[in-house]
N, C-alpha and C. Protein backbone atom coordinates (compact mmCIF):
# COMPACT_ATOMS: atom_id res chain seq x y z
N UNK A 1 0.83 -1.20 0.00
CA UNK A 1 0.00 0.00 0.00
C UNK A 1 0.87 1.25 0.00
N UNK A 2 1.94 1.14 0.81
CA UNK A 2 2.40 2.47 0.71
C UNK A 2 3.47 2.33 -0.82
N UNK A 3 4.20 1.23 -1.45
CA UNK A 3 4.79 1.99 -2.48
C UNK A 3 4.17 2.57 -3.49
N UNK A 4 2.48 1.60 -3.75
CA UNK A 4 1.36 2.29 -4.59
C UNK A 4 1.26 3.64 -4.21
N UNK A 5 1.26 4.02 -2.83
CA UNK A 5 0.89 5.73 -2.62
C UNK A 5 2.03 6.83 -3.07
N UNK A 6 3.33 5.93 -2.81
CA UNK A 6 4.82 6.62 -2.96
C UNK A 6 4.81 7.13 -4.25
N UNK A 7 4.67 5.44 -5.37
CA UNK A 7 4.64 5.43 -6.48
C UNK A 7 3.45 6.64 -7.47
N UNK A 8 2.43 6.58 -6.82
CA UNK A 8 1.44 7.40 -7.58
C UNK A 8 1.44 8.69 -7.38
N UNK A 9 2.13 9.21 -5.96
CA UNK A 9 2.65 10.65 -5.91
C UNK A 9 3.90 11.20 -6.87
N UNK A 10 4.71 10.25 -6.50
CA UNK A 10 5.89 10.36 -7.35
C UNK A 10 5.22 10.65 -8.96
N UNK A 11 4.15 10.19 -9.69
CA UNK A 11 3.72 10.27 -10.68
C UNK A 11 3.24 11.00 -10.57
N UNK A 12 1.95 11.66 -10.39
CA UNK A 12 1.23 12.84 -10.39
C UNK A 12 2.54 14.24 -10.04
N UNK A 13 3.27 14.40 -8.84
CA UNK A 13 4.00 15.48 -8.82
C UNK A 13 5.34 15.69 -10.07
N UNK A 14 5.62 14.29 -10.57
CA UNK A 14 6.56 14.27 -11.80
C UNK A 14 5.91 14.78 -12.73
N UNK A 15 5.06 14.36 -13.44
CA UNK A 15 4.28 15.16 -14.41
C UNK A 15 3.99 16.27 -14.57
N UNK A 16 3.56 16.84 -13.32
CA UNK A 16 2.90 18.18 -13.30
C UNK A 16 4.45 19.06 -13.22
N UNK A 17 5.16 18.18 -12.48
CA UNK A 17 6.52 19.26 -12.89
C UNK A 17 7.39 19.30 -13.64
N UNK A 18 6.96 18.58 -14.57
CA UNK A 18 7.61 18.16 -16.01
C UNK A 18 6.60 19.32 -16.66
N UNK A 19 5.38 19.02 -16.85
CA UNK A 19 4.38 19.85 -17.69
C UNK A 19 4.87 21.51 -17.08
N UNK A 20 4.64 22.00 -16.11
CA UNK A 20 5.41 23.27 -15.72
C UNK A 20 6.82 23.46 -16.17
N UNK A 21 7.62 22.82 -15.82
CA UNK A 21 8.85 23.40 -16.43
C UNK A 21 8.96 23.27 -17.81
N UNK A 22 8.26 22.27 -18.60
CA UNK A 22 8.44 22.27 -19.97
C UNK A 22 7.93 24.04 -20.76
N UNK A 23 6.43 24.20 -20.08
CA UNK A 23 5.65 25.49 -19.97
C UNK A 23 6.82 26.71 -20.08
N UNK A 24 7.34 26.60 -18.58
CA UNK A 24 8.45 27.85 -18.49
C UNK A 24 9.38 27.47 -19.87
N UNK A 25 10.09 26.73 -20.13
CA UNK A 25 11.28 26.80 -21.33
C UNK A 25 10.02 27.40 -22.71
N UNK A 26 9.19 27.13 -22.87
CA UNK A 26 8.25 27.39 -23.89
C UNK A 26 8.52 29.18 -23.65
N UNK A 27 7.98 29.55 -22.59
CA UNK A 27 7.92 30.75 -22.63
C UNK A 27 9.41 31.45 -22.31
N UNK A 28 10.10 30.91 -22.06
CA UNK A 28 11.67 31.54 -22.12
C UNK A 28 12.61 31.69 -23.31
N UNK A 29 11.99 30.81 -24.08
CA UNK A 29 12.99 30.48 -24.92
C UNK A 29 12.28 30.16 -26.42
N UNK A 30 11.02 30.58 -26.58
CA UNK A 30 10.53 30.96 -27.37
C UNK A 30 9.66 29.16 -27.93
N UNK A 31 8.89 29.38 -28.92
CA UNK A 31 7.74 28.09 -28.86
C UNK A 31 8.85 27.20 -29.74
N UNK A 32 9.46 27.06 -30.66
CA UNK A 32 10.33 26.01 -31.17
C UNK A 32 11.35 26.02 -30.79
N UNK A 33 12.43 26.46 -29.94
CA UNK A 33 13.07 26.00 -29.03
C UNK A 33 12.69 25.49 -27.79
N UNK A 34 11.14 26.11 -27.57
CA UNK A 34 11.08 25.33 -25.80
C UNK A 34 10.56 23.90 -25.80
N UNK A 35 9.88 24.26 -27.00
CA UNK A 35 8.98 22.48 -27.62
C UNK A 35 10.37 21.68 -27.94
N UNK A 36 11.74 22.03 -28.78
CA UNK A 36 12.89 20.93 -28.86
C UNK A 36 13.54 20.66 -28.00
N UNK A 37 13.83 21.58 -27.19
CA UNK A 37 14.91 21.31 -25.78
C UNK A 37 14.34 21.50 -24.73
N UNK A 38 13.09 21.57 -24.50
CA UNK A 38 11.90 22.07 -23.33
C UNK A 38 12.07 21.03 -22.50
N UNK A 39 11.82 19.73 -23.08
CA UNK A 39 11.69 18.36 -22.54
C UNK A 39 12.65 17.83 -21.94
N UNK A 40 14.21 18.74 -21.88
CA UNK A 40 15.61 17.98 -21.33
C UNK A 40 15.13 18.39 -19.87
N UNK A 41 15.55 19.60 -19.48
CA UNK A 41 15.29 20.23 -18.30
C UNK A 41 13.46 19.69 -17.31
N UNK A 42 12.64 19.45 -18.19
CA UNK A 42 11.21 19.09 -17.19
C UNK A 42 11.90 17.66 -17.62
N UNK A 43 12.09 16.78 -18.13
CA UNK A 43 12.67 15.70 -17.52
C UNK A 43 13.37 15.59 -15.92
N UNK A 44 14.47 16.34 -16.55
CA UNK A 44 15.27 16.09 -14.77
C UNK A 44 14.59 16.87 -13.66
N UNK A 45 13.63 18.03 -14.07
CA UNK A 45 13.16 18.21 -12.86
C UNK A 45 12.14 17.53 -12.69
N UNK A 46 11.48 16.50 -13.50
CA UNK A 46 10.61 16.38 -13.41
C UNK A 46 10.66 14.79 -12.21
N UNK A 47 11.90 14.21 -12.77
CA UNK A 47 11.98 12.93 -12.08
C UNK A 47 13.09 13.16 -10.45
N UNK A 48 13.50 14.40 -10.21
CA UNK A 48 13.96 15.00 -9.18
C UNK A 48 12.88 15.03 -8.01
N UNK A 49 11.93 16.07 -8.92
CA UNK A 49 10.66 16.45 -7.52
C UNK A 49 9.32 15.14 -7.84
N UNK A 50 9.50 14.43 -8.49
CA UNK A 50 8.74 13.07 -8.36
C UNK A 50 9.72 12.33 -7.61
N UNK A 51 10.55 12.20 -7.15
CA UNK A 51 11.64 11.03 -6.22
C UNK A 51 11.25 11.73 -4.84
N UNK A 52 11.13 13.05 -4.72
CA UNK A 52 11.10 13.92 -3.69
C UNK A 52 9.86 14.58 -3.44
N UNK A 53 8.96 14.01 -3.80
CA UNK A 53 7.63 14.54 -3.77
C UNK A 53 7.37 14.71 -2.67
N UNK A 54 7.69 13.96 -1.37
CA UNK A 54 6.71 14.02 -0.14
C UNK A 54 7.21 15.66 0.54
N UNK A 55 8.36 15.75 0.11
CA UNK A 55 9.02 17.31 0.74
C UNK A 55 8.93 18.49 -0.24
N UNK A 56 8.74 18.29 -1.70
CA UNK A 56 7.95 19.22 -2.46
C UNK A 56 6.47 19.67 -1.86
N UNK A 57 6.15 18.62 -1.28
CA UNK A 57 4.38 18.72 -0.63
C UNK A 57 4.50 20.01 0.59
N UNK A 58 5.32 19.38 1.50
CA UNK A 58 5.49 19.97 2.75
C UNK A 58 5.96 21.14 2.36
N UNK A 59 6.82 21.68 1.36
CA UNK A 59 7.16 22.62 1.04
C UNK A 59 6.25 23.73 1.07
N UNK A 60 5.64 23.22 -0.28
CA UNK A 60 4.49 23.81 -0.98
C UNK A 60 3.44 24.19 0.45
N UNK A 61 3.24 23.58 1.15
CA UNK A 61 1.89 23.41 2.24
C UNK A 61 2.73 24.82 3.01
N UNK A 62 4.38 24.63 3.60
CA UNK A 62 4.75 25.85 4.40
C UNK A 62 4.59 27.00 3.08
N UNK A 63 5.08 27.40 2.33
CA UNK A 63 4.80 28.16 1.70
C UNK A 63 3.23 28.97 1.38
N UNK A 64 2.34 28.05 1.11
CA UNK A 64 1.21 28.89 1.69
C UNK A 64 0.88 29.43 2.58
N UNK A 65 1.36 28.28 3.59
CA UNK A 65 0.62 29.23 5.35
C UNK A 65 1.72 30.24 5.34
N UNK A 66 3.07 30.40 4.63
CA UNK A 66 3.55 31.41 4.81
C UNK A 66 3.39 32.56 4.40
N UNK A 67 2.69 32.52 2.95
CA UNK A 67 1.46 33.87 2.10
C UNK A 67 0.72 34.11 2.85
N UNK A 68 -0.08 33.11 3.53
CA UNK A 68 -1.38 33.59 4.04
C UNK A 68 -1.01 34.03 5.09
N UNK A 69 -0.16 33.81 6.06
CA UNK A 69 0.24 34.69 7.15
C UNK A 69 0.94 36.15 6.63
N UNK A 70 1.57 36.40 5.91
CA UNK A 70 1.72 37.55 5.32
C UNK A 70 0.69 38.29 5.04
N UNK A 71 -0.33 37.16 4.78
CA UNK A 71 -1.72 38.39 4.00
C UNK A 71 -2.12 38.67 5.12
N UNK A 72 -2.97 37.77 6.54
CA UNK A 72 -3.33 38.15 7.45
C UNK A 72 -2.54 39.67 8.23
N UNK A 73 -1.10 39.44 8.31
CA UNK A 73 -0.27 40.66 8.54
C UNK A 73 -0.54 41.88 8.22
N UNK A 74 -0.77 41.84 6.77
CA UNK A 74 -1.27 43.11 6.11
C UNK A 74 -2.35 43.71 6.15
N UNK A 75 -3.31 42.99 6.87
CA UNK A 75 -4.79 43.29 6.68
C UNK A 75 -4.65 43.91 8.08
N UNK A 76 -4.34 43.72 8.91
CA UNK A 76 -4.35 44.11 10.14
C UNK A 76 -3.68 45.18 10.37
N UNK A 77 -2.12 45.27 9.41
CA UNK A 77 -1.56 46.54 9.14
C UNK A 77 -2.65 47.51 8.94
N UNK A 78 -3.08 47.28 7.50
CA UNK A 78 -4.03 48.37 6.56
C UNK A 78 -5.56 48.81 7.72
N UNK A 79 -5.46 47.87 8.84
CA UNK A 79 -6.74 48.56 9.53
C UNK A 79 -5.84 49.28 10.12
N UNK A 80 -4.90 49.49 11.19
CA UNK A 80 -4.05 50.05 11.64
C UNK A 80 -4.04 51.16 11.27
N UNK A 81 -3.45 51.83 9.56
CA UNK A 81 -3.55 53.18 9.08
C UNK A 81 -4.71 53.52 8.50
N UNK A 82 -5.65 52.69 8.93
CA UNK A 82 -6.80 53.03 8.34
C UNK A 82 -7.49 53.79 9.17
N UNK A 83 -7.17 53.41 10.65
CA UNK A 83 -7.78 53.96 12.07
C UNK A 83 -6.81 55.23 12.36
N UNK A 84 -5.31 55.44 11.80
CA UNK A 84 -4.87 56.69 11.76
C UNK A 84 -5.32 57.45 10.99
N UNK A 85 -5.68 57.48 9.80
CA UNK A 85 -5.75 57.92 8.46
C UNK A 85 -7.59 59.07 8.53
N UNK A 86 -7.97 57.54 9.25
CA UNK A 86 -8.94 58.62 9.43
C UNK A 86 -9.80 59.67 10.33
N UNK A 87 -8.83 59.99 10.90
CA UNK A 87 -9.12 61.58 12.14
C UNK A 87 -9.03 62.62 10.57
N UNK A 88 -8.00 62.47 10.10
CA UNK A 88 -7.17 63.26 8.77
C UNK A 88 -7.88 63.36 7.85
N UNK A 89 -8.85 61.92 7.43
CA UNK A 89 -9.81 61.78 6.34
C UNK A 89 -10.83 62.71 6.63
N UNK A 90 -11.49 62.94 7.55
CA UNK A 90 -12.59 63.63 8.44
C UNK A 90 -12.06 65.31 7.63
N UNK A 91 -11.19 65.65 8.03
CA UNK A 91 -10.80 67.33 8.16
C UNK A 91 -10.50 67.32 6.84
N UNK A 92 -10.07 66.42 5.62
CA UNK A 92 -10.03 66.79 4.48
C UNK A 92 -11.19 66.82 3.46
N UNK A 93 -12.35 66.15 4.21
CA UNK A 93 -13.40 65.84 3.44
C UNK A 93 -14.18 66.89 3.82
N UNK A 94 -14.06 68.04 4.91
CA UNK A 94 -14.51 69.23 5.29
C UNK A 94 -13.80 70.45 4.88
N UNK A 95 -12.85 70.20 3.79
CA UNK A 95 -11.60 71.72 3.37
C UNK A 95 -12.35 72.26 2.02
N UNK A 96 -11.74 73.46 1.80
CA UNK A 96 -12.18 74.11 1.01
C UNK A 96 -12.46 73.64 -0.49
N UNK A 97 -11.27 72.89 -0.83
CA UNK A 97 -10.90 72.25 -2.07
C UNK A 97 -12.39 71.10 -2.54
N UNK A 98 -12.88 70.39 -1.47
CA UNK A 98 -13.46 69.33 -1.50
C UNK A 98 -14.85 70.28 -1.75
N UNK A 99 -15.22 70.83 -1.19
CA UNK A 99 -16.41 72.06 -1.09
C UNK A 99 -16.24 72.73 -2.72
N UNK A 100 -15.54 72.99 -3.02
CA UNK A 100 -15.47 73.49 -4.40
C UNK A 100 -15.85 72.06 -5.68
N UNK A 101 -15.38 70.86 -5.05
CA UNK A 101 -15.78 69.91 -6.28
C UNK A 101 -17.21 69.63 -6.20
N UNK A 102 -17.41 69.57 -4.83
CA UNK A 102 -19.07 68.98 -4.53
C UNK A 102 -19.55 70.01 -5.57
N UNK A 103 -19.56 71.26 -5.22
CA UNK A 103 -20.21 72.24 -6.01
C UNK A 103 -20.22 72.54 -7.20
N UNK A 104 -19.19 71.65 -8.42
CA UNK A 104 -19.11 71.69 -9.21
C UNK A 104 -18.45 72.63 -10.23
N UNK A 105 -17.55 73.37 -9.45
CA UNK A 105 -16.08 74.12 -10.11
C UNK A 105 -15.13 73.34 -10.39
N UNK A 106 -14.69 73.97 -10.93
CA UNK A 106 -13.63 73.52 -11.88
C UNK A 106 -12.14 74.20 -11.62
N UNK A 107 -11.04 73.73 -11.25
CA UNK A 107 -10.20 74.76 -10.87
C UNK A 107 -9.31 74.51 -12.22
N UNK A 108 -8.92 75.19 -12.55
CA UNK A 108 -8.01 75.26 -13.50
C UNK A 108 -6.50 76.24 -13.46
N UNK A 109 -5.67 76.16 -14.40
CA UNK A 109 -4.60 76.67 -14.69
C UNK A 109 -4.44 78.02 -15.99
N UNK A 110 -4.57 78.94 -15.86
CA UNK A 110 -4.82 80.20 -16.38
C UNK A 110 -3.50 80.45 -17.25
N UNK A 111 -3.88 80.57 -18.88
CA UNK A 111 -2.35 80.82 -19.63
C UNK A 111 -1.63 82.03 -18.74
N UNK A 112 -1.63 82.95 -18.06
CA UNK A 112 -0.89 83.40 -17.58
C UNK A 112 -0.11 82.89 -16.36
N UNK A 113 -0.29 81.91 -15.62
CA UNK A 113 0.35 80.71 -15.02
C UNK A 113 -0.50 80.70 -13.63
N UNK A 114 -1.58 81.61 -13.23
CA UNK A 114 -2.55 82.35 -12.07
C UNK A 114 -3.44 80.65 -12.05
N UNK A 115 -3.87 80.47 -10.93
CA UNK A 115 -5.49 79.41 -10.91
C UNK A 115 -6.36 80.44 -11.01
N UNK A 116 -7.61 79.65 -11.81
CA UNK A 116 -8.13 79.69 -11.65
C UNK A 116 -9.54 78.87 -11.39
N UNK A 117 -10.72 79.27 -11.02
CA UNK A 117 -11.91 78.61 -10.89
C UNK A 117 -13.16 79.02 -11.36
N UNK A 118 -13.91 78.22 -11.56
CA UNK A 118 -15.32 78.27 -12.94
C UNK A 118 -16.48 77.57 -12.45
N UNK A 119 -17.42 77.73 -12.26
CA UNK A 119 -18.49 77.00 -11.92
C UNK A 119 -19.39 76.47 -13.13
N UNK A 120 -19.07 75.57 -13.75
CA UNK A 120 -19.99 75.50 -15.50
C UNK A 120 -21.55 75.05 -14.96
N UNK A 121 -21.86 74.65 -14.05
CA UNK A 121 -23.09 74.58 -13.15
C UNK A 121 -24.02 75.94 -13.20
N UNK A 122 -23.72 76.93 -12.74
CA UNK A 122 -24.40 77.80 -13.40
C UNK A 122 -24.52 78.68 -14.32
């Protein structure tokens, strides 16, 4: 039972990393070179991380929880300056500038190099 499980991992993770690396030489090295010599390189990696599949797995498994702990990180960051950000958000959404768009002016830049502002609203 277990060399059937060894054996059929070893197959499924050989393939798929044969089919990927063949993929990458395709796109590195252009479609008729990666299709003639594509197949040297996903060979050997392919029968490398199929011999070694059970620690390609474990790999792969830390590597996610290691994204997803990164993502969790960030989300908790982004509330963080989100709870600074907005005392600041408050007083800018009450300034003059913001009061002039609601209202529908237009500020512009005057050929003599002056601002100016336009209300096309009325």
């Amino acid at each position: 039972m277990k060399q059937a499980t060894y054996s059929s991992g070893a197959l499924i993770t050989g393939l798929l990393t044969s089919a990927a690396v063949w993929l990458y030489a395709i796109s590195e090295w252009g479609l008729l070179f990666g299709l003639l010599f594509g197949w040297i390189p996903a060979l050997i990696a392919g029968v490398i991380i199929g011999l070694l599949w059970p620690l390609a797995v474990v790999l792969i498994i830390v590597i996610v929880l290691w994204v997803h702990n990164q993502n969790v990180k960030s989300e908790e960051r982004f509330a963080i300056v989100a709870q600074c950000v907005e005392q600041y958000r408050t007083k800018i959404t009450d300034s003059k500038a913001l009061y002039y768009f609601d209202n529908g002016y237009a500020i512009y830049k005057k050929p003599d190099g002056q601002w100016g502002q336009q209300n096309p609203m009325k």
